[in-house]
Protein backbone atom coordinates (compact mmCIF):
# COMPACT_ATOMS: atom_id res chain seq x y z
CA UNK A 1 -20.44 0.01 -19.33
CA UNK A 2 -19.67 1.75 -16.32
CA UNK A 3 -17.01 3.50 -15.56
CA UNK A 4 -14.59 2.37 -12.34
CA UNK A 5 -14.87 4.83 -9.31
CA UNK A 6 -11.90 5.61 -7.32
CA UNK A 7 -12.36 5.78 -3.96
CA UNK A 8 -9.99 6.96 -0.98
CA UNK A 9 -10.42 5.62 2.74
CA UNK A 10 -10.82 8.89 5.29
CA UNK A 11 -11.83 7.78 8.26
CA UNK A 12 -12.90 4.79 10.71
CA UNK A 13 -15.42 5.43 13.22
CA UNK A 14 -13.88 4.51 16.78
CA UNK A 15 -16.47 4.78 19.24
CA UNK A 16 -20.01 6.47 20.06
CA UNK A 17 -19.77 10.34 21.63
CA UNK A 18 -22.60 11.35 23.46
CA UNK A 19 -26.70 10.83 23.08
CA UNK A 20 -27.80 12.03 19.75
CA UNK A 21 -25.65 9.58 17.32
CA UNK A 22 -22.40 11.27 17.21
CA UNK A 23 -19.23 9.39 16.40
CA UNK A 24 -15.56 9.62 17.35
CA UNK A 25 -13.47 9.52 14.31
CA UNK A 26 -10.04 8.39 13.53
CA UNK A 27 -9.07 10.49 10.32
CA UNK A 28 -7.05 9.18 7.25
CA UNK A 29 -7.16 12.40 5.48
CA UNK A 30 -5.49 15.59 5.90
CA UNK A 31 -8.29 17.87 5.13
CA UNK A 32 -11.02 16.90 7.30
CA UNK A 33 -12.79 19.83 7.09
CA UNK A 34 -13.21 19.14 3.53
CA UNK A 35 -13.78 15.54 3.56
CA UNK A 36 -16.48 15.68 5.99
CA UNK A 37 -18.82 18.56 4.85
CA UNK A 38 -22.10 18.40 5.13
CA UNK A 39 -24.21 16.04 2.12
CA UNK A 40 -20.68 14.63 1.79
CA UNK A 41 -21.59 10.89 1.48
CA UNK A 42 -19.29 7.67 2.77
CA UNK A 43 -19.68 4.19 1.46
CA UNK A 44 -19.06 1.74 4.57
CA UNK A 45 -16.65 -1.04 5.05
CA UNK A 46 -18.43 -3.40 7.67
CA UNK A 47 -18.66 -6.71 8.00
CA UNK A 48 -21.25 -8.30 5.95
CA UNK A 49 -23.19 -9.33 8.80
CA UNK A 50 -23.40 -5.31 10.02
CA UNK A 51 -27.22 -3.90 9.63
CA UNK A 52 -25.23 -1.16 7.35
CA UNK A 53 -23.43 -3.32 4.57
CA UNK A 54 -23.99 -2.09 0.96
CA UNK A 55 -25.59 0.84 2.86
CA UNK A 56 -23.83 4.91 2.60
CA UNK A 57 -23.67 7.38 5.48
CA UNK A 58 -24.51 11.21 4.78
CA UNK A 59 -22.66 13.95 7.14
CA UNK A 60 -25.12 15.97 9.01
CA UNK A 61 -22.60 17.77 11.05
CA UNK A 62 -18.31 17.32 11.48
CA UNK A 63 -16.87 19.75 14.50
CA UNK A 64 -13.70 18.97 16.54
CA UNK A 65 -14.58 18.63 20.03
CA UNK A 66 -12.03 18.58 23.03
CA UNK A 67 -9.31 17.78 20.25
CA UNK A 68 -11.31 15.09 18.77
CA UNK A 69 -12.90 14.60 15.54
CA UNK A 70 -16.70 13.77 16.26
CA UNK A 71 -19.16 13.42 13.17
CA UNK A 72 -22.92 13.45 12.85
CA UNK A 73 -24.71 11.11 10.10
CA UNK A 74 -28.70 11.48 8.76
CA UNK A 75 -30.34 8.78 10.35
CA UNK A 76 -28.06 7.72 13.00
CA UNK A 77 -30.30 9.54 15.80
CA UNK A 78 -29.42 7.77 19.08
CA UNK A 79 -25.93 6.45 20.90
CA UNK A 80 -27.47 2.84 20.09
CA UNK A 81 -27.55 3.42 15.97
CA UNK A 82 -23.89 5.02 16.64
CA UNK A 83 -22.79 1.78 18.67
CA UNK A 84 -23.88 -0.27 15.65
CA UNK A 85 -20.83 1.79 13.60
CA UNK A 86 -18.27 1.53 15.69
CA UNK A 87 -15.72 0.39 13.81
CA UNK A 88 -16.91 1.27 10.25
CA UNK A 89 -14.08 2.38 8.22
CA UNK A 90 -15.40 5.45 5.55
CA UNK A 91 -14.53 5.89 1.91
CA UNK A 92 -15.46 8.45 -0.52
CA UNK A 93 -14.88 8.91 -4.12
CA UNK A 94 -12.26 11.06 -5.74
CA UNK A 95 -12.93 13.43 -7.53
CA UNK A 96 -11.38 12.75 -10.76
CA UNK A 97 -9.61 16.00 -10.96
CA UNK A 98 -8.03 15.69 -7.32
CA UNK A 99 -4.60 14.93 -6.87
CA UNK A 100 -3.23 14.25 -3.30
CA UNK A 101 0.56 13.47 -2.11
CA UNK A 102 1.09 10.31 -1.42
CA UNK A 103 -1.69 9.06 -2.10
CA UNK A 104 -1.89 5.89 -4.61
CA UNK A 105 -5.13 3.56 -5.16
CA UNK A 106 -4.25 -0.52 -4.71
CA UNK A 107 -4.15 -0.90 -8.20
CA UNK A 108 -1.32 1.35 -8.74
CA UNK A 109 0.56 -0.47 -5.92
CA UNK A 110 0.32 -3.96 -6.94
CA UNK A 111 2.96 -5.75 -9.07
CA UNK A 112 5.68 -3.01 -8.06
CA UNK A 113 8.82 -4.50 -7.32
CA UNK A 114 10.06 -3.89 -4.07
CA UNK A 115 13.62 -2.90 -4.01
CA UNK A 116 16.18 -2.20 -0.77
CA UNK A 117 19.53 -1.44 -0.96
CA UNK A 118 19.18 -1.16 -4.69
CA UNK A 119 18.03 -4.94 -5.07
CA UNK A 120 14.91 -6.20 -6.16
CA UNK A 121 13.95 -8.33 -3.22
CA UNK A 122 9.98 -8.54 -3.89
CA UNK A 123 6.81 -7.80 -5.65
CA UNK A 124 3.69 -5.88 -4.26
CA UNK A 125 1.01 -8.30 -4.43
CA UNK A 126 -1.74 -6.37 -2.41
CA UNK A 127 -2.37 -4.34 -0.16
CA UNK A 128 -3.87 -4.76 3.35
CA UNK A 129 -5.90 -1.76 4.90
CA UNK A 130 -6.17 -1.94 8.54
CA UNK A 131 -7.23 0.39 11.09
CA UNK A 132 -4.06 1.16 12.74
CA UNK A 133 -2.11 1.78 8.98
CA UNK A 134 -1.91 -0.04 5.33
CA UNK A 135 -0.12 -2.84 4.99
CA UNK A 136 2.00 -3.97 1.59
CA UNK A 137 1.64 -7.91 1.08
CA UNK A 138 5.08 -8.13 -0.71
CA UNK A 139 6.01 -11.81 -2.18
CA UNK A 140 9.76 -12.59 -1.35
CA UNK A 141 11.69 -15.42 -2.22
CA UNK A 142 9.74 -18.26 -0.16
CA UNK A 143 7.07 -16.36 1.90
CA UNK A 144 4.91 -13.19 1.54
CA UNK A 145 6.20 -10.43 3.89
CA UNK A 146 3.36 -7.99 5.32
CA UNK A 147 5.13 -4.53 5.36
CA UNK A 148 4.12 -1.42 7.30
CA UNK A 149 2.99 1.42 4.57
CA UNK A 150 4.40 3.69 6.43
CA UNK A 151 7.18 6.59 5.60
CA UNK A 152 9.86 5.23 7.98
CA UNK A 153 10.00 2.04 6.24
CA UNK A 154 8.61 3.10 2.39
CA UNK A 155 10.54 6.25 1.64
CA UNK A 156 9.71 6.42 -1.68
CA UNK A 157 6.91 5.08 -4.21
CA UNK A 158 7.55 5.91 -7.76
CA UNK A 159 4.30 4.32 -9.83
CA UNK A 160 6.28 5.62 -13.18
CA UNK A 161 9.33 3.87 -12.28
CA UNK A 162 7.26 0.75 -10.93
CA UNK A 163 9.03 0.20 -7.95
CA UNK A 164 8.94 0.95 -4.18
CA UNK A 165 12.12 1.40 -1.77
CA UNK A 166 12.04 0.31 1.82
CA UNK A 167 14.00 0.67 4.39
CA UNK A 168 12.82 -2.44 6.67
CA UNK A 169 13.67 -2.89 10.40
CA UNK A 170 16.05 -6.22 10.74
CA UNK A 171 14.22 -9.19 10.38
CA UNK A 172 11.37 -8.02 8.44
CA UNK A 173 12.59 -10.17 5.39
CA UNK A 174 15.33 -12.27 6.53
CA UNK A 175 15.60 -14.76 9.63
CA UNK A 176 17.55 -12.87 12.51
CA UNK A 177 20.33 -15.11 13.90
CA UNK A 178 18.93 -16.38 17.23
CA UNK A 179 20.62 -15.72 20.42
CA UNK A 180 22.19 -19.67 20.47
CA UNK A 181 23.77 -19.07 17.09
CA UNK A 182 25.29 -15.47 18.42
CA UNK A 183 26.55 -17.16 21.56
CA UNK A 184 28.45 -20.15 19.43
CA UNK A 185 30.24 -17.45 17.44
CA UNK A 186 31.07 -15.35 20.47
CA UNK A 187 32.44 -18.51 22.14
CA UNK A 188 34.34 -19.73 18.72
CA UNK A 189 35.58 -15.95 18.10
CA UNK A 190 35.77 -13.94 20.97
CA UNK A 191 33.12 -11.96 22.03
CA UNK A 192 32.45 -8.03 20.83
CA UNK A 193 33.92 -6.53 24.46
CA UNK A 194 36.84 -8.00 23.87
């Protein structure tokens, strides 16, 4: 039987960069130079219609150019074989001796309780991955809540503990009042100037 890989997403290709097949990159890793050496070898996430699904990019060349990652692949040649990537999101497998900070696989995440204000008010039940950030699918009470994976709104994940805090904007779980019901109760009770 084989063994599970772990993998860890890195980067998402935004857009071609010149003739010869580079690629604009949007990195999700702090150690690009690193991630992206060269023989270092992506698996893509396209969709399945994409000429490169179930296909794996090799780096040729990774250099930062006018403050932009830019990254070369074997066999992606010409701007048109670049085009056909745009929007490719990379992942790599971890090394299994590799520990990064805060950095958890979807399996760890799922079937945490999510807890605010010390109060259980959800459970993980997957997680999104988009290109702008991760988002936490959380089941609440009647609805699933998607929830920014971010560190302004999940301060703290603790795996051993199996729970994750957040500190969500209004409204993310609960109904806001809507500007009729705030006017009744200004006009019943006085308003806030007063």
């Amino acid at each position: 039987m084989a063994q599970e890989r772990n993998q860890l997403r890195v980067g998402r290709l935004l857009k071609a960069h010149g003739l010869k097949g580079g690629l604009k990159l949007e990195l999700y890793t702090d150690d690009p130079a690193r991630r992206f050496v060269r023989g270092a070898e992506f698996t893509l996430q396209v969709p399945e219609a994409s000429v490169w699904h179930g296909k794996t990019l090799t780096v040729r060349e990774y250099r930062v150019m006018n403050g932009s990652s830019v990254v070369f692949f074997d066999d992606v040649e010409d701007r048109d074989a670049a085009e056909s990537l745009v929007r490719a999101i990379l992942w790599i497998d971890q090394d299994p001796d590799e520990v990064e900070d805060d950095a958890w696989y979807d399996h760890q995440l799922a079937g945490l309780d999510v807890v605010r204000d010390d109060q259980v008010i959800g459970r993980v039940v997957r997680i999104e991955h988009m290109p702008a950030q991760d988002l936490l699918i959380v089941k609440a009470a009647d609805r699933e809540v998607m929830v920014p994976f971010v560190k302004a709104i999940v301060p703290t994940v603790d795996v051993a503990a199996g729970r994750i805090v957040v500190t969500p904007p209004p409204g993310l779980f609960e109904e806001l009042p809507t500007a009729d019901a705030a006017a009744e109760t200004n006009a019943d009770g006085g308003s806030a100037a007063e």
